[in-house]
Protein backbone atom coordinates (compact mmCIF):
# COMPACT_ATOMS: atom_id res chain seq x y z
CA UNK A 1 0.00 0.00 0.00
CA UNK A 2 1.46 3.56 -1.06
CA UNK A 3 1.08 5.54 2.03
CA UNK A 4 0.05 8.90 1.32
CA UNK A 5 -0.55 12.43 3.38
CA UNK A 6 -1.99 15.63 2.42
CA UNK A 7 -1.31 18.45 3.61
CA UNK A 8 -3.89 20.92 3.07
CA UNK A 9 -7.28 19.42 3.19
CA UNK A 10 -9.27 22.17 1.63
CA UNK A 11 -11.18 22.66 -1.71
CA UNK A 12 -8.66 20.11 -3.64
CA UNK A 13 -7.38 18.06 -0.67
CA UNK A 14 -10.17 16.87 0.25
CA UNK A 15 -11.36 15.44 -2.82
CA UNK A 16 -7.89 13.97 -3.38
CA UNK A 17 -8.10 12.43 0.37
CA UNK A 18 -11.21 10.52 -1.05
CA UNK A 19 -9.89 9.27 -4.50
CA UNK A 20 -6.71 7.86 -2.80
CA UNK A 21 -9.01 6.16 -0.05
CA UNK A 22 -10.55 4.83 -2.92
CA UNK A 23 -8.12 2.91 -4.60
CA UNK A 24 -7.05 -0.69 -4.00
CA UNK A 25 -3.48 0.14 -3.78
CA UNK A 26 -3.41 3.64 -1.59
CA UNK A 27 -3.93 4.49 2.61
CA UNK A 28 -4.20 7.66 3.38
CA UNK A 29 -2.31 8.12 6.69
CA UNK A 30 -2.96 11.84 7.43
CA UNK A 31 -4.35 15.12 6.26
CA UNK A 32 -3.41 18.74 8.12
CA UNK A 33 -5.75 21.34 8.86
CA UNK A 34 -4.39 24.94 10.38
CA UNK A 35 -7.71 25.08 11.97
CA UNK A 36 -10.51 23.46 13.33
CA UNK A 37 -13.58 23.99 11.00
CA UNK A 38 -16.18 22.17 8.99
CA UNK A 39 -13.94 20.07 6.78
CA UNK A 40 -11.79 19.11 9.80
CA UNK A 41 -14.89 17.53 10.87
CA UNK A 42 -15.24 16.01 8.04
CA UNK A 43 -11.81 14.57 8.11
CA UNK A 44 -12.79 13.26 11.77
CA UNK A 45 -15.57 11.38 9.76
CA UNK A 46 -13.80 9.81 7.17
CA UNK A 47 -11.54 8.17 9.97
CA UNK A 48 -8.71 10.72 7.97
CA UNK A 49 -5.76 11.37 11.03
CA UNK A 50 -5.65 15.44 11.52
CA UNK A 51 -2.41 16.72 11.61
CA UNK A 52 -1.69 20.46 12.39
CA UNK A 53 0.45 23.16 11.18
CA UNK A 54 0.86 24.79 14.31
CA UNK A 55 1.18 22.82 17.47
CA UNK A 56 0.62 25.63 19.51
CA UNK A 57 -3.29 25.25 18.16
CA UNK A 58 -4.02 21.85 19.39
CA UNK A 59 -6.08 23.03 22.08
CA UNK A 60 -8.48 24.79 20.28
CA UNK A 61 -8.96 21.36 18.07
CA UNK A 62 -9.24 19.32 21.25
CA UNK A 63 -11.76 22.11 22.43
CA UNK A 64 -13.87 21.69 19.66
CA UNK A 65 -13.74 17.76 20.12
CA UNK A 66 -11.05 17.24 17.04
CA UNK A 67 -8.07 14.36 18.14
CA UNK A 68 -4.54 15.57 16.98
CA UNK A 69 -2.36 13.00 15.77
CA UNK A 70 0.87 15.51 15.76
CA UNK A 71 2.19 17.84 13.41
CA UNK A 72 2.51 18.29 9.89
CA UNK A 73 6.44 16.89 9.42
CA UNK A 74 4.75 13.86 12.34
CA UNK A 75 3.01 13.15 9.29
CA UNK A 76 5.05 13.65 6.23
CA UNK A 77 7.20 11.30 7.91
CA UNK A 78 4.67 8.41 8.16
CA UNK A 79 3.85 8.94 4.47
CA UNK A 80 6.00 7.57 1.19
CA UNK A 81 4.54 10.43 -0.98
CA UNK A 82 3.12 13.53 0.48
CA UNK A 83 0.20 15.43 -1.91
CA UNK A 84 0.63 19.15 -1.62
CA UNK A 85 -2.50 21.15 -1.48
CA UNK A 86 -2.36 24.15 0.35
CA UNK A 87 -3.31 27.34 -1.14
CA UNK A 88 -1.04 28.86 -3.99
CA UNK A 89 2.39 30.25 -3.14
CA UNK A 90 2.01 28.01 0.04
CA UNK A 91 3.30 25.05 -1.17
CA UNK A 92 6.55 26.03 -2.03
CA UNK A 93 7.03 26.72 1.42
CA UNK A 94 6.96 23.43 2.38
CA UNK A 95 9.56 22.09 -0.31
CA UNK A 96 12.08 22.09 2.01
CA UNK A 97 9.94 20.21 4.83
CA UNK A 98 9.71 17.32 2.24
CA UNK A 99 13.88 17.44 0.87
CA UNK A 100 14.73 17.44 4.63
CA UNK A 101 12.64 14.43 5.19
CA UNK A 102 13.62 12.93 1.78
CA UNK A 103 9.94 12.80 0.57
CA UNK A 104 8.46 12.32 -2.56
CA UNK A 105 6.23 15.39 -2.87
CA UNK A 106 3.15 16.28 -5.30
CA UNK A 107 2.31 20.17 -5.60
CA UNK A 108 -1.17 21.61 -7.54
CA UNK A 109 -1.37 24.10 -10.47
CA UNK A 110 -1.22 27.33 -7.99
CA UNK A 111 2.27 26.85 -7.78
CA UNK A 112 4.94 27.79 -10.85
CA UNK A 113 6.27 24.87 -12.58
CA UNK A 114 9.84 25.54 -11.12
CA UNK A 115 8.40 24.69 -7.50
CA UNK A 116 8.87 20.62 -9.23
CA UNK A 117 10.84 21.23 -12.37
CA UNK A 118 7.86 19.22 -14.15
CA UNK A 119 4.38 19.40 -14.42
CA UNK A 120 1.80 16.00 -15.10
CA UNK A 121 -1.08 15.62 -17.05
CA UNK A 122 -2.31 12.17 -17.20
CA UNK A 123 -2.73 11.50 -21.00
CA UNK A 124 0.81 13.83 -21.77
CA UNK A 125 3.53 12.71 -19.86
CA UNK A 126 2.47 9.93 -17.21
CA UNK A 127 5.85 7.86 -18.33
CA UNK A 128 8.38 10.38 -17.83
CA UNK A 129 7.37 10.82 -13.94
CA UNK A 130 7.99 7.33 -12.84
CA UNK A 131 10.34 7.86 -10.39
CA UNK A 132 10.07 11.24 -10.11
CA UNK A 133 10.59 13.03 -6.31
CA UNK A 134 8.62 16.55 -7.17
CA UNK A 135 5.76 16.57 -9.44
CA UNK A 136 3.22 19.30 -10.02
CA UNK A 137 -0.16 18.68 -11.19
CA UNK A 138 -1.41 21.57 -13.58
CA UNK A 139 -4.28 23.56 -13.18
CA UNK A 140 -7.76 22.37 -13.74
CA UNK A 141 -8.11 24.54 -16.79
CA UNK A 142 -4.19 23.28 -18.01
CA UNK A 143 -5.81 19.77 -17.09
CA UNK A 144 -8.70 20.44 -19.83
CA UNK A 145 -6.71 22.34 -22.47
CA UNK A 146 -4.05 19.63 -22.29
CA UNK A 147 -6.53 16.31 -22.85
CA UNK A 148 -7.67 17.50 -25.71
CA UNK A 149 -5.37 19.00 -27.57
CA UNK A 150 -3.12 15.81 -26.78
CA UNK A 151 -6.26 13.68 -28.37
CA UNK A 152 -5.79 16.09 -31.49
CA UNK A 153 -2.15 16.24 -31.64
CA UNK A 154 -2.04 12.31 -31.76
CA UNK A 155 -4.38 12.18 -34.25
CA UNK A 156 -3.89 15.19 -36.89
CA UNK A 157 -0.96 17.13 -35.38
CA UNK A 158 -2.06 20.69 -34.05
CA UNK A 159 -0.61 24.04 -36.03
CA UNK A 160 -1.91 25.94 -33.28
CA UNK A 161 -4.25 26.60 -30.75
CA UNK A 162 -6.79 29.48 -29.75
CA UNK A 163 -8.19 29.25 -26.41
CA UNK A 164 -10.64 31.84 -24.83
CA UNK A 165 -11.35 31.02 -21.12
CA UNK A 166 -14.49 32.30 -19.25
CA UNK A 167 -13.29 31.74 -15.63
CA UNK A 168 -15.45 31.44 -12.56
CA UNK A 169 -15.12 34.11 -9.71
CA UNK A 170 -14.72 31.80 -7.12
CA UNK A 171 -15.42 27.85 -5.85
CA UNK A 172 -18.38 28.05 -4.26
CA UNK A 173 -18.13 27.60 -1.03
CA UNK A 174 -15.58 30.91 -1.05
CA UNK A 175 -17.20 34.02 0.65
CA UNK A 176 -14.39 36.44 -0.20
CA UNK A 177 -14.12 36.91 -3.74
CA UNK A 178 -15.76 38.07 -6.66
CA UNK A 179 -16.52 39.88 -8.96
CA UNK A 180 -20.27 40.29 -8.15
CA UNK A 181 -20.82 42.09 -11.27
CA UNK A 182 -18.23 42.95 -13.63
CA UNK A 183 -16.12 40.69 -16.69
CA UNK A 184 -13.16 40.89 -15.47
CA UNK A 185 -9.83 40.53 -17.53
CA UNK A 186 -7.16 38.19 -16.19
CA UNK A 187 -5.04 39.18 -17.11
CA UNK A 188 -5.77 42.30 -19.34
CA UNK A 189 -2.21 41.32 -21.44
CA UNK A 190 -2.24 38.62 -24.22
CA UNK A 191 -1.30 35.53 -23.39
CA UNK A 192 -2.52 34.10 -20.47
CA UNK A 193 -0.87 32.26 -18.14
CA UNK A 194 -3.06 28.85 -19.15
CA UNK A 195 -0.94 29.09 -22.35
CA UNK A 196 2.72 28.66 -21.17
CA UNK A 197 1.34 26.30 -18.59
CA UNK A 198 0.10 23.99 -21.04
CA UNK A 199 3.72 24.14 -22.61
CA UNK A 200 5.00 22.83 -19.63
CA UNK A 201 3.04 19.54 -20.14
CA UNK A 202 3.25 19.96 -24.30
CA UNK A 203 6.74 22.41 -25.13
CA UNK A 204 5.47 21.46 -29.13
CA UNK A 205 2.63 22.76 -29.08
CA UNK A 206 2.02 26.29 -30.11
CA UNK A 207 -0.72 28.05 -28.39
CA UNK A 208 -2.04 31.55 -27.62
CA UNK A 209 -4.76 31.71 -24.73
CA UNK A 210 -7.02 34.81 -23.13
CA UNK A 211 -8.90 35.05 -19.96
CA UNK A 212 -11.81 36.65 -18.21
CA UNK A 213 -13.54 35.81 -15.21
CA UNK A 214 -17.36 36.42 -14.47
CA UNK A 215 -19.94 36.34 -11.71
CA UNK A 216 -20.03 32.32 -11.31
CA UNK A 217 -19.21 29.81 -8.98
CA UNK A 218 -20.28 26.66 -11.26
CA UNK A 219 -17.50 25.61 -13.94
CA UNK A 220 -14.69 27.39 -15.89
CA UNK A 221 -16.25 27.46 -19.67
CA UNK A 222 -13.52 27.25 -22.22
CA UNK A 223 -14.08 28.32 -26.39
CA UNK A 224 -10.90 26.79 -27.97
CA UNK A 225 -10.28 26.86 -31.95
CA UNK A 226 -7.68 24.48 -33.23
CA UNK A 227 -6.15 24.88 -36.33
CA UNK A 228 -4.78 21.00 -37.41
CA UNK A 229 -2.17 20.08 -39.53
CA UNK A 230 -4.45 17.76 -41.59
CA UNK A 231 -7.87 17.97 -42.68
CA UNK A 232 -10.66 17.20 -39.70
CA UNK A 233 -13.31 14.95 -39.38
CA UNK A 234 -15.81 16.36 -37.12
CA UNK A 235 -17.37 12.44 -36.77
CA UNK A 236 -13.56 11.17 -36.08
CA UNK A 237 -13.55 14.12 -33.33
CA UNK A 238 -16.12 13.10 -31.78
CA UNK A 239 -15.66 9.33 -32.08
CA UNK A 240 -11.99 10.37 -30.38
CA UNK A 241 -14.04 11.81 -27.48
CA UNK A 242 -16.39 9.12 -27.01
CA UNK A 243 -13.30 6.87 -26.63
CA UNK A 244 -11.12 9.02 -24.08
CA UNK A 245 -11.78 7.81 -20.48
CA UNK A 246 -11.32 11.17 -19.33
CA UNK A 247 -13.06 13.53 -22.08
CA UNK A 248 -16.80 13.80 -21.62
CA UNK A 249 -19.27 14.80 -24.60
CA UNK A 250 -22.35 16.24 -23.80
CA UNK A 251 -24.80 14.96 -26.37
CA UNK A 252 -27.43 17.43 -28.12
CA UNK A 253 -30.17 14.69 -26.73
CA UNK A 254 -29.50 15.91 -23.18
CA UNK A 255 -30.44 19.52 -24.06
CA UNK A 256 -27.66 21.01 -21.41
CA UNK A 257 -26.58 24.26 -22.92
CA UNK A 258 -25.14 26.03 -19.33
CA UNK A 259 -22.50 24.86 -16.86
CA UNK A 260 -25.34 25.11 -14.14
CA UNK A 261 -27.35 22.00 -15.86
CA UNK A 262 -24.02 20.16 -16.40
CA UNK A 263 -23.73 20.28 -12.39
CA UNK A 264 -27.41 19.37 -11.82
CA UNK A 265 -26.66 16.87 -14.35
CA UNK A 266 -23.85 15.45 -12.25
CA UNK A 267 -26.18 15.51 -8.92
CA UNK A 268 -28.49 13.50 -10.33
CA UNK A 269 -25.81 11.07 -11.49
CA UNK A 270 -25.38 10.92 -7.51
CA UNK A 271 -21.34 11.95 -8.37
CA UNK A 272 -19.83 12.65 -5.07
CA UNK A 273 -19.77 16.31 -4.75
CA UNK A 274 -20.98 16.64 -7.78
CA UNK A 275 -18.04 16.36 -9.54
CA UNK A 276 -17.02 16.29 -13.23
CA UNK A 277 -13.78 14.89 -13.36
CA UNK A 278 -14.33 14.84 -17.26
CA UNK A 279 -13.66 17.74 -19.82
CA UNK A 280 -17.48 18.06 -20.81
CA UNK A 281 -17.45 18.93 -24.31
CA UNK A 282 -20.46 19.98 -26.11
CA UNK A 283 -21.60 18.02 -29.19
CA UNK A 284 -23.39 20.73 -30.95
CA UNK A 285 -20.62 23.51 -30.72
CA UNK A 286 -17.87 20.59 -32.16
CA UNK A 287 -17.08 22.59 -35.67
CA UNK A 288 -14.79 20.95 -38.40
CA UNK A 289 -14.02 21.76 -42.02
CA UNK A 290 -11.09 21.94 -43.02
CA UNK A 291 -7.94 21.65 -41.41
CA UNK A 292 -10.23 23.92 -38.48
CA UNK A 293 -11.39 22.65 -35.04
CA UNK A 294 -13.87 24.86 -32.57
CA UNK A 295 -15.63 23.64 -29.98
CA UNK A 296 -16.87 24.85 -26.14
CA UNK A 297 -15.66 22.87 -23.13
CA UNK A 298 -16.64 23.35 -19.40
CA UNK A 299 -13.92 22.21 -17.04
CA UNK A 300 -15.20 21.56 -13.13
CA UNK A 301 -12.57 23.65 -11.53
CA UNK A 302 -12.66 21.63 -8.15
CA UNK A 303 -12.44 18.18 -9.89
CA UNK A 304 -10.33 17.66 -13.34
CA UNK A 305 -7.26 17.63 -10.95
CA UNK A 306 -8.67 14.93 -8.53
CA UNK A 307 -7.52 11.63 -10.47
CA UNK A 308 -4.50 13.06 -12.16
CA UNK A 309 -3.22 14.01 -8.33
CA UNK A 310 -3.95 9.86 -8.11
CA UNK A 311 -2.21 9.18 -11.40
CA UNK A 312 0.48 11.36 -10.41
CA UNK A 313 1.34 8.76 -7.27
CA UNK A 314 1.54 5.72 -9.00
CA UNK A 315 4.10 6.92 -11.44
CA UNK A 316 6.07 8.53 -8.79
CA UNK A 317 6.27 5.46 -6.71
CA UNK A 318 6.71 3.31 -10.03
CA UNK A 319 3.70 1.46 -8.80
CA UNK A 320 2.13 1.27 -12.48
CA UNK A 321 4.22 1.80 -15.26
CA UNK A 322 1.26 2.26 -17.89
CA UNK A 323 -0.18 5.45 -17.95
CA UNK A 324 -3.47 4.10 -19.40
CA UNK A 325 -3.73 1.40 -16.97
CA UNK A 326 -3.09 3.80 -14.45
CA UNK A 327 -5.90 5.65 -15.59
CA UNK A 328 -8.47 3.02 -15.79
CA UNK A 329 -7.21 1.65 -12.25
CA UNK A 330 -8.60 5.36 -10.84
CA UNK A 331 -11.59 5.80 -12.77
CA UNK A 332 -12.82 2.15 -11.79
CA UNK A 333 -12.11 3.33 -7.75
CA UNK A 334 -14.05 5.58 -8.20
CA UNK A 335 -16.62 4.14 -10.72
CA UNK A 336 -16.16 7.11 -12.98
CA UNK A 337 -17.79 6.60 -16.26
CA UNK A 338 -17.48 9.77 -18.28
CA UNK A 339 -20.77 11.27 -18.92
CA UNK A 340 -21.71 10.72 -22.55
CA UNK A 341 -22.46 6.72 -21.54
CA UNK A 342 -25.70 8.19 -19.69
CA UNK A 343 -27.70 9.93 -22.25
């Protein structure tokens, strides 16, 4: 069993916390909180250990009925890979926690790539992290781009890519940020950052991407043109996506046209959360002709990163040396079926 701690258990740790608890081959021997609220209760549920940040705060958990197992480097030391999911610029704080200890160490899209020296995506580069000590997973909306425009790439070779991402204003469980009404531009400067992050994952590919976020807490909605380097099938597109374990198509027979269906979509499918851990790519907006490729996407900003965080540990611990097999190992844990096989 790959022993694994996370330290952060917030908006992404605790849905990694889950998947690893899910799968055959992982234990989950700790998650930190820096203090006692809601989700450390949850944690308390789940039978998750609670480590702390600050041992100074341990009797304010105990007050509020919360066990402490020790501190956070207590439990990077029980772990053989430690998944890194405190808030942006955080992480890289902790780097040196994890060299000191001689930990293998996973860090999440808010950090730069230099924090690991190589960022993972799944379907990209799952081979060339086996073995790896540092590894950062790319950003949910990196995640999406990166999927797809691997899918195309394999198949017809991408010239180019033109990516427009509408960007939510916050999860939705955050009380401090906005906008409440306004478009804003991030950043205001051409490209984005979503861009040079994908070339991280893909250095080949050439791609130019712009950003805005708006009054939404739902999804991220991406509108991404593709120019190939030979002529497109839009019935071989599709047919790609049906195939991919990890790229949803949202069929015109569902009649979901807004990110807020596609989540009451994924209630009903009784997905923990309600998570889409699929890019969820609309049928009707896939356009082809030519050696041209548009189409809208809506990436779940709290879950794309969930099983590639997963995918990430088994190739670090050289615990799977297939990337596909990988894959299907964590969808089947957590009986993830993307969501074009239910309408």
């Amino acid at each position: 069993m790959i022993k694994v701690a996370i330290n952060g258990y917030g908006t992404v740790g605790k849905r990694v916390a889950d998947a690893v608890a899910a799968q055959k081959d992982m234990k989950v021997v700790g998650v930190s909180k820096t203090r006692p609220n809601a989700e450390a209760f949850i944690a308390k549920q789940r039978g998750y250990p609670l480590y702390i940040a600050d041992m100074s705060k341990k009797p304010a958990f105990e007050k509020a009925g919360l066990a402490v197992a020790g501190s956070v480097e207590d439990m990077c030391k029980a772990a053989d890979i430690i998944v890194d999911a405190t808030p942006g610029d955080v992480g890289k704080t902790n780097k040196p926690l994890y060299e000191k200890l001689g930990k293998k160490a996973i860090w999440q899209g808010g950090e730069d790539h230099e924090v690991a020296g190589f960022s993972f995506n799944s379907d990209c580069n799952y081979k060339d992290a086996i073995g790896k000590q540092f590894v950062r997973v790319v950003s949910c909306n990196t995640t999406g781009l990166c999927r797809i425009i691997n899918t195309i790439d394999k198949e017809y070779g991408v010239a180019h890519v033109h990516a427009i991402m509408v960007r939510r204003g916050s999860d939705p469980g955050e009380i401090k940020k906005g906008p409440i009404d306004a478009v804003v531009l991030d950043p205001v400067t051409v490209p984005s950052h979503h861009g040079p992050d994908v070339q991280t994952v893909m250095p080949h590919i050439s791609i130019t991407t712009m950003a805005m976020i708006v009054p939404t807490t739902m999804m991220h909605l991406h509108a991404v043109q593709i120019t190939t380097k030979k002529d497109v099938s839009r019935e071989r597109v599709i047919e790609l996506i049906n195939r991919h374990p990890r790229l949803g198509l949202v069929k015109k027979s569902a009649g979901v046209k807004s990110t807020a269906e596609l989540k009451e979509f994924a209630m009903d499918l009784n997905r923990p959360r309600s998570d889409l851990y699929e890019n969820c790519i609309f049928e009707d907006s896939v356009y082809a002709k030519g050696k041209e490729l548009c189409f809208f996407q809506a990436i779940h900003q709290e879950a794309d990163i969930v099983v590639e965080n997963v995918d990430a540990i088994r190739a670090m611990m050289g615990a799977e040396k297939d990337g596909a097999k990988s894959v299907a190992a964590t969808n089947a844990a957590l009986k993830f079926i993307p969501i074009q096989n239910y309408h």
